[in-house]
C-alpha atoms as a PDB file:
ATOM      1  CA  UNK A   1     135.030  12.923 -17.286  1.00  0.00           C
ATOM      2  CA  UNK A   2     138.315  14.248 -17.986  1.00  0.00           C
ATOM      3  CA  UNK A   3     140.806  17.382 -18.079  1.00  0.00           C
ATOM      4  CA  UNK A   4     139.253  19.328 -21.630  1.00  0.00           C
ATOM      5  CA  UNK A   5     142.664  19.641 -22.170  1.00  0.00           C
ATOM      6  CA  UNK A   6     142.628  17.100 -24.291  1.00  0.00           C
ATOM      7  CA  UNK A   7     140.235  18.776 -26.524  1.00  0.00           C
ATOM      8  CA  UNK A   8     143.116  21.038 -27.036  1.00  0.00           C
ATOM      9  CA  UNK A   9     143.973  19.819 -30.558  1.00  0.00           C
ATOM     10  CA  UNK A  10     140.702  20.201 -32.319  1.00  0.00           C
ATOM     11  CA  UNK A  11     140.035  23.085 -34.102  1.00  0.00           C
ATOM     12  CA  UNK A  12     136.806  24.002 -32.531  1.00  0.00           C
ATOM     13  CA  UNK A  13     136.965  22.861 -29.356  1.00  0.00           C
ATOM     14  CA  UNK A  14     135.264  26.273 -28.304  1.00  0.00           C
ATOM     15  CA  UNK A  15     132.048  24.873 -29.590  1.00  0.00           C
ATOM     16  CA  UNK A  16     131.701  21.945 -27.316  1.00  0.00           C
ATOM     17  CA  UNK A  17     128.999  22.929 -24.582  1.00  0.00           C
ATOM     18  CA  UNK A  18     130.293  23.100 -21.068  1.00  0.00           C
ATOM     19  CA  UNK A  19     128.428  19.792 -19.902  1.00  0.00           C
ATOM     20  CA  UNK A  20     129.794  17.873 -22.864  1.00  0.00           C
ATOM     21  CA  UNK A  21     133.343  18.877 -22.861  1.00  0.00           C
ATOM     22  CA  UNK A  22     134.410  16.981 -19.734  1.00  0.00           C
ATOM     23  CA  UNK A  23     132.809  13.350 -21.008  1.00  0.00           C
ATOM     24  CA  UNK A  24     134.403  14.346 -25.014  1.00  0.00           C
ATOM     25  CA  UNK A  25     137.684  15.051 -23.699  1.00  0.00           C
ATOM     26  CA  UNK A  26     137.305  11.703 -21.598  1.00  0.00           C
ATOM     27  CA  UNK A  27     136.410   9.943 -24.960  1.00  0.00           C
ATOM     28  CA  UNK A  28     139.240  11.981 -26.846  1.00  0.00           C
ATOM     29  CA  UNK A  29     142.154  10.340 -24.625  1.00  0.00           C
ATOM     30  CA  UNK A  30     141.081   7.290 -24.723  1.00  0.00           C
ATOM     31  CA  UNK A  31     141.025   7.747 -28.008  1.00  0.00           C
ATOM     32  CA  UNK A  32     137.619   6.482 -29.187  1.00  0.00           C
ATOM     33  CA  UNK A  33     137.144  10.063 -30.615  1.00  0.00           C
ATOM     34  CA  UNK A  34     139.366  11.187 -33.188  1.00  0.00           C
ATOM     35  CA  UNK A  35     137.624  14.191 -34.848  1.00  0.00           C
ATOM     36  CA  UNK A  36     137.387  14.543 -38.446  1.00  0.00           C
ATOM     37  CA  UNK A  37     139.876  16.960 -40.602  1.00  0.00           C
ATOM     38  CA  UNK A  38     141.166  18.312 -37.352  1.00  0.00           C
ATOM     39  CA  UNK A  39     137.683  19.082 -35.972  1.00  0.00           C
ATOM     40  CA  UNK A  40     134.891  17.773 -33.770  1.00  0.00           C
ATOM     41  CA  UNK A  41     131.431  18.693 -35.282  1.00  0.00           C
ATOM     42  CA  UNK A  42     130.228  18.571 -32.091  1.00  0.00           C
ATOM     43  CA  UNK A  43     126.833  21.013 -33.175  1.00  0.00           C
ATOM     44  CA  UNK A  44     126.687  18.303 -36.526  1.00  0.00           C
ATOM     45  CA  UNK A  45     125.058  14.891 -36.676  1.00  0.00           C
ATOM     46  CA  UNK A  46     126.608  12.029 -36.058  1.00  0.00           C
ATOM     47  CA  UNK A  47     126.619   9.268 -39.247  1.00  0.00           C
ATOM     48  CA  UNK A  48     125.600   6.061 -39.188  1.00  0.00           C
ATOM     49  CA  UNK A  49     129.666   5.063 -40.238  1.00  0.00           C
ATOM     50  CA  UNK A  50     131.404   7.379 -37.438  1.00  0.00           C
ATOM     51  CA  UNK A  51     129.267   5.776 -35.044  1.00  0.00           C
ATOM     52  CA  UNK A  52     130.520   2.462 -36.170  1.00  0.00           C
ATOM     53  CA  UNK A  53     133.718   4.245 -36.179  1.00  0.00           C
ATOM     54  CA  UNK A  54     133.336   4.915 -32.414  1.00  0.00           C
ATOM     55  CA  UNK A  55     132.002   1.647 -31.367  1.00  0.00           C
ATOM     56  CA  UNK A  56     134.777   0.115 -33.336  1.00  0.00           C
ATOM     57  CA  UNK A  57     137.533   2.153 -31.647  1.00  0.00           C
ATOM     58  CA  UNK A  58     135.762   1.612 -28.283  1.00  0.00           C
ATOM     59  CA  UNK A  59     135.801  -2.199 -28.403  1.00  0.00           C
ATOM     60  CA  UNK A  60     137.702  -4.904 -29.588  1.00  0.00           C
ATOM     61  CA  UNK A  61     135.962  -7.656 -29.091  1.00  0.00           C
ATOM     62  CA  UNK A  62     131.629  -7.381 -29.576  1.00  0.00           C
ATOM     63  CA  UNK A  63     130.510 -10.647 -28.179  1.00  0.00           C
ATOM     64  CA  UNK A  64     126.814 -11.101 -30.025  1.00  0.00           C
ATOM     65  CA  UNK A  65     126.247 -15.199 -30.025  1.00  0.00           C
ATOM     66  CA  UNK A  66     126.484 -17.808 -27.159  1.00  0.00           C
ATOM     67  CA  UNK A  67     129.411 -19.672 -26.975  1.00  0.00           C
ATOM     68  CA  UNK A  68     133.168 -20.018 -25.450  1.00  0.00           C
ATOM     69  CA  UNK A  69     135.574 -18.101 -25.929  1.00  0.00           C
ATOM     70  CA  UNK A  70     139.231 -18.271 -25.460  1.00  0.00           C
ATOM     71  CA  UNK A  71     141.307 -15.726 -27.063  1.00  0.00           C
ATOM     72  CA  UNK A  72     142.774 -12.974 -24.827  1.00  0.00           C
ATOM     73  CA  UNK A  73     141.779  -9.514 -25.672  1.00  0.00           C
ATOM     74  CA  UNK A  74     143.888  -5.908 -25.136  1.00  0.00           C
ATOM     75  CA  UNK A  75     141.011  -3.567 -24.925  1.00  0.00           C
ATOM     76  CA  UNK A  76     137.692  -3.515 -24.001  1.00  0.00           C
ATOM     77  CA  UNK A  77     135.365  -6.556 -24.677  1.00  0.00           C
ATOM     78  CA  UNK A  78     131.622  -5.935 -24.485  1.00  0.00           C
ATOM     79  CA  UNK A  79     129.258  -9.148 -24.090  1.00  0.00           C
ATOM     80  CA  UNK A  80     125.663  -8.695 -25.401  1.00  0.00           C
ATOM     81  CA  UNK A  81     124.581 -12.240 -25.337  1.00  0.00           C
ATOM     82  CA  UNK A  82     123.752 -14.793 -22.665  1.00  0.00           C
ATOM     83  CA  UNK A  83     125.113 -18.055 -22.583  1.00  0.00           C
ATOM     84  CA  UNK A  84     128.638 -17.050 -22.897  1.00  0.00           C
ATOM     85  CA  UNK A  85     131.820 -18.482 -20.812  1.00  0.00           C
ATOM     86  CA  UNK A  86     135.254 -16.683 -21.071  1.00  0.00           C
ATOM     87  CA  UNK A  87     137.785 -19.129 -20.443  1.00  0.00           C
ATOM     88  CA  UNK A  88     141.236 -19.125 -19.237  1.00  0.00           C
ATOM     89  CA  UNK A  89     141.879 -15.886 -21.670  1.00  0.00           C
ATOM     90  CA  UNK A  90     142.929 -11.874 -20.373  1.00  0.00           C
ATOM     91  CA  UNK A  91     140.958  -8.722 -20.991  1.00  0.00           C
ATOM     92  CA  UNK A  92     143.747  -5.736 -20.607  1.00  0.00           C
ATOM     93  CA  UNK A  93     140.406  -3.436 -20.607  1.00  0.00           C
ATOM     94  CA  UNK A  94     137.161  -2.907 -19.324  1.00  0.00           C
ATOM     95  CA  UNK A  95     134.788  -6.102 -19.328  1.00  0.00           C
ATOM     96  CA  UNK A  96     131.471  -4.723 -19.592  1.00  0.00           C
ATOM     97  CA  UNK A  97     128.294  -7.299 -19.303  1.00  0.00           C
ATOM     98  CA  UNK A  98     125.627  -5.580 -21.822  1.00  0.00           C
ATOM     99  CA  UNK A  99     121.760  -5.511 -21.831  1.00  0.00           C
ATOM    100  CA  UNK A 100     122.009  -8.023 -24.432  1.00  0.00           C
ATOM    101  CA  UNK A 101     122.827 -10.374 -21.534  1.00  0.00           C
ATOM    102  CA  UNK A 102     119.261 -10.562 -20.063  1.00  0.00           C
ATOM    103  CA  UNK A 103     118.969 -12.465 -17.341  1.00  0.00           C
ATOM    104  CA  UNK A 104     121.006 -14.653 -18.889  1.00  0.00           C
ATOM    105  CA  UNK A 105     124.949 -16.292 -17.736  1.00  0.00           C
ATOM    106  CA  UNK A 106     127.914 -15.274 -17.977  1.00  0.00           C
ATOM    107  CA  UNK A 107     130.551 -17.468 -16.795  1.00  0.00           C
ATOM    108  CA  UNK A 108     134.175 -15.856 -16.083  1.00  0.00           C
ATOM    109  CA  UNK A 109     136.279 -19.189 -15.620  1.00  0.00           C
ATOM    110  CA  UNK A 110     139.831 -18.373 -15.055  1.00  0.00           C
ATOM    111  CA  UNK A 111     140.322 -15.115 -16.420  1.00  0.00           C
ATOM    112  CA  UNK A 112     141.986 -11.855 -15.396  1.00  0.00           C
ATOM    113  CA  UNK A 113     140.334  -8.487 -15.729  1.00  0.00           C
ATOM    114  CA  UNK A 114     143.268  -5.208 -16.082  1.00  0.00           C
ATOM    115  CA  UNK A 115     140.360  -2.882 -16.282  1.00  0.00           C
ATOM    116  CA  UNK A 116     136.920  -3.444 -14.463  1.00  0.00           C
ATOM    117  CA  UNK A 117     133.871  -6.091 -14.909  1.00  0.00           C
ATOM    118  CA  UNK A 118     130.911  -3.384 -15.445  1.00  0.00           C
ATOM    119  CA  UNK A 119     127.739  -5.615 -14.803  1.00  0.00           C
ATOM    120  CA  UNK A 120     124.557  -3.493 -16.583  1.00  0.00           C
ATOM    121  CA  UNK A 121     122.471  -6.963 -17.174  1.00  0.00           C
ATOM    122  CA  UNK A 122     122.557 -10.937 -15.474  1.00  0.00           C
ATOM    123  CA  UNK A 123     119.956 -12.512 -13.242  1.00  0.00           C
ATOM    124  CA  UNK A 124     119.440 -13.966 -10.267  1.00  0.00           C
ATOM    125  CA  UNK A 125     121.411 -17.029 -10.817  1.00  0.00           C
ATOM    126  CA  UNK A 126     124.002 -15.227 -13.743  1.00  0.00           C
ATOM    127  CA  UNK A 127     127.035 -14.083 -13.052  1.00  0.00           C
ATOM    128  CA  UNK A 128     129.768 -16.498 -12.331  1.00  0.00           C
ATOM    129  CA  UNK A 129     133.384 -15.995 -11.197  1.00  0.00           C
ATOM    130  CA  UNK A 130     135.532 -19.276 -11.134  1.00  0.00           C
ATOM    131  CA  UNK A 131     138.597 -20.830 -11.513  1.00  0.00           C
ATOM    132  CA  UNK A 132     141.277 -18.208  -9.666  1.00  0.00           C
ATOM    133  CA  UNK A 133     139.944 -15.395 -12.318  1.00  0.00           C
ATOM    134  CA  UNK A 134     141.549 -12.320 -11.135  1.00  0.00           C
ATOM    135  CA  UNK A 135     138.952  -8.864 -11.135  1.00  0.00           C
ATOM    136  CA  UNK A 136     140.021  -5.887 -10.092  1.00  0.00           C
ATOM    137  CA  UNK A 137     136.835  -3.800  -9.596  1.00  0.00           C
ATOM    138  CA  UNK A 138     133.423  -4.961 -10.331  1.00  0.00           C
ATOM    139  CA  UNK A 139     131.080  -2.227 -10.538  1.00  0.00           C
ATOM    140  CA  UNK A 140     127.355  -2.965 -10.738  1.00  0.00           C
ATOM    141  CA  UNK A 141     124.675  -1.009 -12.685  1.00  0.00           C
ATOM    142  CA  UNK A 142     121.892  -2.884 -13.888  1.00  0.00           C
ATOM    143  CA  UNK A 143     119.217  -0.939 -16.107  1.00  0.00           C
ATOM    144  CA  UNK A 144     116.360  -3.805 -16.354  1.00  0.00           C
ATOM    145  CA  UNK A 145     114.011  -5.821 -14.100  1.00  0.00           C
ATOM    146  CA  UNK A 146     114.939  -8.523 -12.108  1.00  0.00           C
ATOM    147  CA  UNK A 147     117.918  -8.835  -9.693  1.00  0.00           C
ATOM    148  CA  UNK A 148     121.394  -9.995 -10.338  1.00  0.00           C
ATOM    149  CA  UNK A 149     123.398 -12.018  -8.283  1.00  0.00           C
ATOM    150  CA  UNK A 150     127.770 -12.189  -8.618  1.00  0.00           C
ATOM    151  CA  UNK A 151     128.807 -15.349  -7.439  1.00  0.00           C
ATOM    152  CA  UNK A 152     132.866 -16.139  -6.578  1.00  0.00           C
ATOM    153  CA  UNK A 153     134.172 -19.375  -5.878  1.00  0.00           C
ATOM    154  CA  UNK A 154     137.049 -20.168  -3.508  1.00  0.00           C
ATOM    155  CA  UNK A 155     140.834 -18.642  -5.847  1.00  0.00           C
ATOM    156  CA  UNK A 156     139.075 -16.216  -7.556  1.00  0.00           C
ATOM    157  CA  UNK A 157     140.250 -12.728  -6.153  1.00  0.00           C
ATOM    158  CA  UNK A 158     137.409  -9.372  -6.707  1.00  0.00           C
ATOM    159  CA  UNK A 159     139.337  -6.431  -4.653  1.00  0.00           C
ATOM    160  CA  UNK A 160     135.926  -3.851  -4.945  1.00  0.00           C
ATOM    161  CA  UNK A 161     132.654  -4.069  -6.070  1.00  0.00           C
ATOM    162  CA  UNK A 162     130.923  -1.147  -6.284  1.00  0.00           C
ATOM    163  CA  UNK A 163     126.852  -1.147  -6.567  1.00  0.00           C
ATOM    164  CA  UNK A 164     126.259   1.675  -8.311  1.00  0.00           C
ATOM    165  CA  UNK A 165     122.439   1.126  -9.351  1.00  0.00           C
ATOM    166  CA  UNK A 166     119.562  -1.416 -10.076  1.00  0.00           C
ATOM    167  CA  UNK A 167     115.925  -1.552  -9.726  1.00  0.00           C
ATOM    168  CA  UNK A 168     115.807  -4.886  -7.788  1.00  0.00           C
ATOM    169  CA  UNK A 169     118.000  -6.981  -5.628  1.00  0.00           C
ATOM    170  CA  UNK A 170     122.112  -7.220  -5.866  1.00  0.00           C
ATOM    171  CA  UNK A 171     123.178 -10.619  -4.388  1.00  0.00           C
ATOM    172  CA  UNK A 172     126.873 -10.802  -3.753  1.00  0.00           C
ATOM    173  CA  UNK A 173     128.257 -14.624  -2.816  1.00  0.00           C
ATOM    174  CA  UNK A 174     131.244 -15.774  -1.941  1.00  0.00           C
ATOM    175  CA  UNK A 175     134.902 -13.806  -1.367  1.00  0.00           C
ATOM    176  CA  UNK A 176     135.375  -9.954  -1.734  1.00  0.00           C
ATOM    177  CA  UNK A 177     137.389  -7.800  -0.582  1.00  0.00           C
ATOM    178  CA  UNK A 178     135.459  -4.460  -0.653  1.00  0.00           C
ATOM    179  CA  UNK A 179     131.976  -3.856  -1.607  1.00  0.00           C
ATOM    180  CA  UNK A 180     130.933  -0.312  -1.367  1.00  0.00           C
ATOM    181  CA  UNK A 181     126.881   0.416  -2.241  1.00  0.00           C
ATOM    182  CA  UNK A 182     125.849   4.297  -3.555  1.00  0.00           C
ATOM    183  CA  UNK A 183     122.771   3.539  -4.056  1.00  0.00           C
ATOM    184  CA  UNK A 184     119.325   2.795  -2.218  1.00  0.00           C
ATOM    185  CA  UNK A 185     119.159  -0.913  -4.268  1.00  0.00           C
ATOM    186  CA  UNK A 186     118.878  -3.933  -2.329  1.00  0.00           C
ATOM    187  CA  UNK A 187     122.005  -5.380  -1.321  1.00  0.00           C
ATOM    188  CA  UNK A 188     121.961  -8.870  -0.534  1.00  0.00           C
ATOM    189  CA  UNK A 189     125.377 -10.567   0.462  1.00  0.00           C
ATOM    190  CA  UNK A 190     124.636 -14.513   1.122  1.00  0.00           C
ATOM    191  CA  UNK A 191     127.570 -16.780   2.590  1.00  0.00           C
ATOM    192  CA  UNK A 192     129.853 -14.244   1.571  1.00  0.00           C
ATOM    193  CA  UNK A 193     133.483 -13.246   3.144  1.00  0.00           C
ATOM    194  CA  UNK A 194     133.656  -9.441   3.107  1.00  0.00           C
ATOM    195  CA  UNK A 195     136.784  -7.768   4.445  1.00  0.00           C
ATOM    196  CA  UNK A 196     135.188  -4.273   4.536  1.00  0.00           C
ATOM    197  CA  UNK A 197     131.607  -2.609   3.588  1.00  0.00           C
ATOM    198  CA  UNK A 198     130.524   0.956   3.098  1.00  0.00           C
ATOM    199  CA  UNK A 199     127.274   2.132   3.356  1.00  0.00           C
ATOM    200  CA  UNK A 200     127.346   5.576   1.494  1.00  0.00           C
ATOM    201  CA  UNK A 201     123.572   5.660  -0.162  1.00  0.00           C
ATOM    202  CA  UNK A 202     121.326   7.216   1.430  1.00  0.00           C
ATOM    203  CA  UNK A 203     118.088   4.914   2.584  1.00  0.00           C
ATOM    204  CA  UNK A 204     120.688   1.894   1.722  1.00  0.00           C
ATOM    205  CA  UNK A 205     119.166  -1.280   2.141  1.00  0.00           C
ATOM    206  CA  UNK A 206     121.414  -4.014   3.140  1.00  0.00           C
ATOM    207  CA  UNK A 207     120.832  -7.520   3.778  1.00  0.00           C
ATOM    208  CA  UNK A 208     123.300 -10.168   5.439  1.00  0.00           C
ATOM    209  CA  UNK A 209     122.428 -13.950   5.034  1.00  0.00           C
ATOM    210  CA  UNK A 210     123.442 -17.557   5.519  1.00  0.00           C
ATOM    211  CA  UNK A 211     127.361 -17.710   7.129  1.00  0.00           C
ATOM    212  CA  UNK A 212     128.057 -14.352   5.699  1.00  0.00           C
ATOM    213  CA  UNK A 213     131.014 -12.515   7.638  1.00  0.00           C
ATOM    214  CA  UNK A 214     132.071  -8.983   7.215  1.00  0.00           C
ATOM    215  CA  UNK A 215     135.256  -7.752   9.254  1.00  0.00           C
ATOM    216  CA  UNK A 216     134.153  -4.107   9.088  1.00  0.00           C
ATOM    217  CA  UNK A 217     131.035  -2.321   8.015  1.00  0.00           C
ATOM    218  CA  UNK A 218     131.544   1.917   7.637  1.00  0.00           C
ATOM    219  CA  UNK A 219     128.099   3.572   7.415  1.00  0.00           C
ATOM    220  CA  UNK A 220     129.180   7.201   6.140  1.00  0.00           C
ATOM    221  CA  UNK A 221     127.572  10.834   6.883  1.00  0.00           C
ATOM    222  CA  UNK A 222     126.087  10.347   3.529  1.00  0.00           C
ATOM    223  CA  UNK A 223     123.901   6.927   5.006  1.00  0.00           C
ATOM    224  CA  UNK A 224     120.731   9.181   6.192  1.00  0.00           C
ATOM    225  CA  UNK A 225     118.558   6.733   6.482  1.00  0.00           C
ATOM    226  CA  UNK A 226     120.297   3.322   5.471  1.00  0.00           C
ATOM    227  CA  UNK A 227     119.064  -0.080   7.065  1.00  0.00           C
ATOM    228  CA  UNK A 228     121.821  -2.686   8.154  1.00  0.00           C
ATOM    229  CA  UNK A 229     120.312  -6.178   8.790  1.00  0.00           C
ATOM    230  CA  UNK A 230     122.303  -9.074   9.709  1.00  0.00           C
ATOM    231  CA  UNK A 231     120.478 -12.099   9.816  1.00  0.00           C
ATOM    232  CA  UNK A 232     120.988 -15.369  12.005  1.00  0.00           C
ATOM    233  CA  UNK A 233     124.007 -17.215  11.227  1.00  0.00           C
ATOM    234  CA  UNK A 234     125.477 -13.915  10.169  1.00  0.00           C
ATOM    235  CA  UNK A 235     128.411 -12.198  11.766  1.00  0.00           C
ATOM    236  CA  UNK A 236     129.720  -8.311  11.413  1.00  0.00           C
ATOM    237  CA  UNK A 237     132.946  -8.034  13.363  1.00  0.00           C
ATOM    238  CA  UNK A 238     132.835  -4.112  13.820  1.00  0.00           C
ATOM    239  CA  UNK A 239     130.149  -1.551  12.548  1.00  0.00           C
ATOM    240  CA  UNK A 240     130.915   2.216  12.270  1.00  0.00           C
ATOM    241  CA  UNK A 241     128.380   4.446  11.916  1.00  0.00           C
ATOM    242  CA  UNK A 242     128.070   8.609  11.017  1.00  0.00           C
ATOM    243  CA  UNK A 243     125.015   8.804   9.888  1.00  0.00           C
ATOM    244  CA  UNK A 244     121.673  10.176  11.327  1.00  0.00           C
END
């Protein structure tokens, strides 16, 4: 969402409902939504060519086939296909992993991420970080069956993931900084090197494996409920806790 302010220029901006306004104004600054002779339509239906128009001006690159693929992109790149490796290229948007992916792979071998790696598809053996790729924020939000796991190797640098939702199990390996789960998904992190955790969903379920590590683990007010277990071979250096 966003300030409606930027609504502000369109002639009838009065007719956008309440709960739209905040999510148009969003798209309006960004500006994926330009409005049409000075006005929005928002009440009208939406063509076949201004939703091309939209998807166009959301994305620059639309990443359909398997394949590799080198060219750095400014703006947002959205892969819909499995079997695709980005290599040594720059996304100065959002990365986002589409259902189109399956439970398919994506390799990310030495590339850097401005915006954040939004991971909606993958499976249990998908998503792969190499190379000393650089990713800001991964956030995780898987709509279909199956788990997904996010695998780093040793350069690469991920400063938050954020598990947002899923159906089945999210398996984090290797280095993170922060992981922070909203959700009552399966977390699984296997010999992975947290810094910090939070816990914030309530009836979390959270699962530490192999020679996992995690320097600190905050369980917030939010946590009713939430399950924290850390298996043999395991080690949590400092676990906070508010909730009941």
């Amino acid at each position: 969402g966003s300030d409606t302010a930027a609504l502000d220029t369109f002639s009838d901006k009065a007719a956008v409902a309440s709960w739209a306004a905040p999510s148009l104004a969003a798209m309006a600054q960004a500006g994926y939504v330009n409005g049409s002779d000075g006005a929005l339509n928002p009440a009208g239906t939406i063509t076949r060519e201004e939703f091309a128009q939209v998807m166009h001006n959301i994305f620059s690159l639309y990443i359909t086939e398997s394949g590799t693929y080198t060219s750095s992109v400014n703006g947002n790149v959205l892969v819909n296909s499995d079997g695709v490796t980005l290599s040594g290229l720059a996304v100065t948007g959002d990365l986002i992993l589409g259902e189109g992916v399956g439970n398919g792979d994506v390799t990310l071998d030495g590339v850097t991420v401005t915006g954040r790696l939004v991971v909606r598809a993958g499976g249990e053996n998908s998503i792969r970080i190499i190379n000393k790729s650089n990713v800001g924020s991964i956030i995780v939000s898987k709509t279909g069956d199956g788990g997904v796991r996010v695998r780093t190797e040793e350069g690469c640098r991920v400063d938050l993931v954020y598990v947002d939702d899923g159906l089945d199990d999210v398996i984090l390996e290797g280095t993170f900084n922060q992981v922070t789960i909203n959700t009552d998904t399966p977390l699984v992190l296997k010999d992975a090197a947290v810094t910090g955790l939070t816990v914030s969903g309530a009836n979390a379920d959270v699962k530490l494996q192999g020679a996992t590590t995690v320097s600190a683990t905050l369980i917030t007010q939010d946590a009713e409920g939430a399950t924290l277990d850390v298996g043999s071979g395991a080690k949590v250096t400092k676990v906070e806790s508010a909730a009941e």
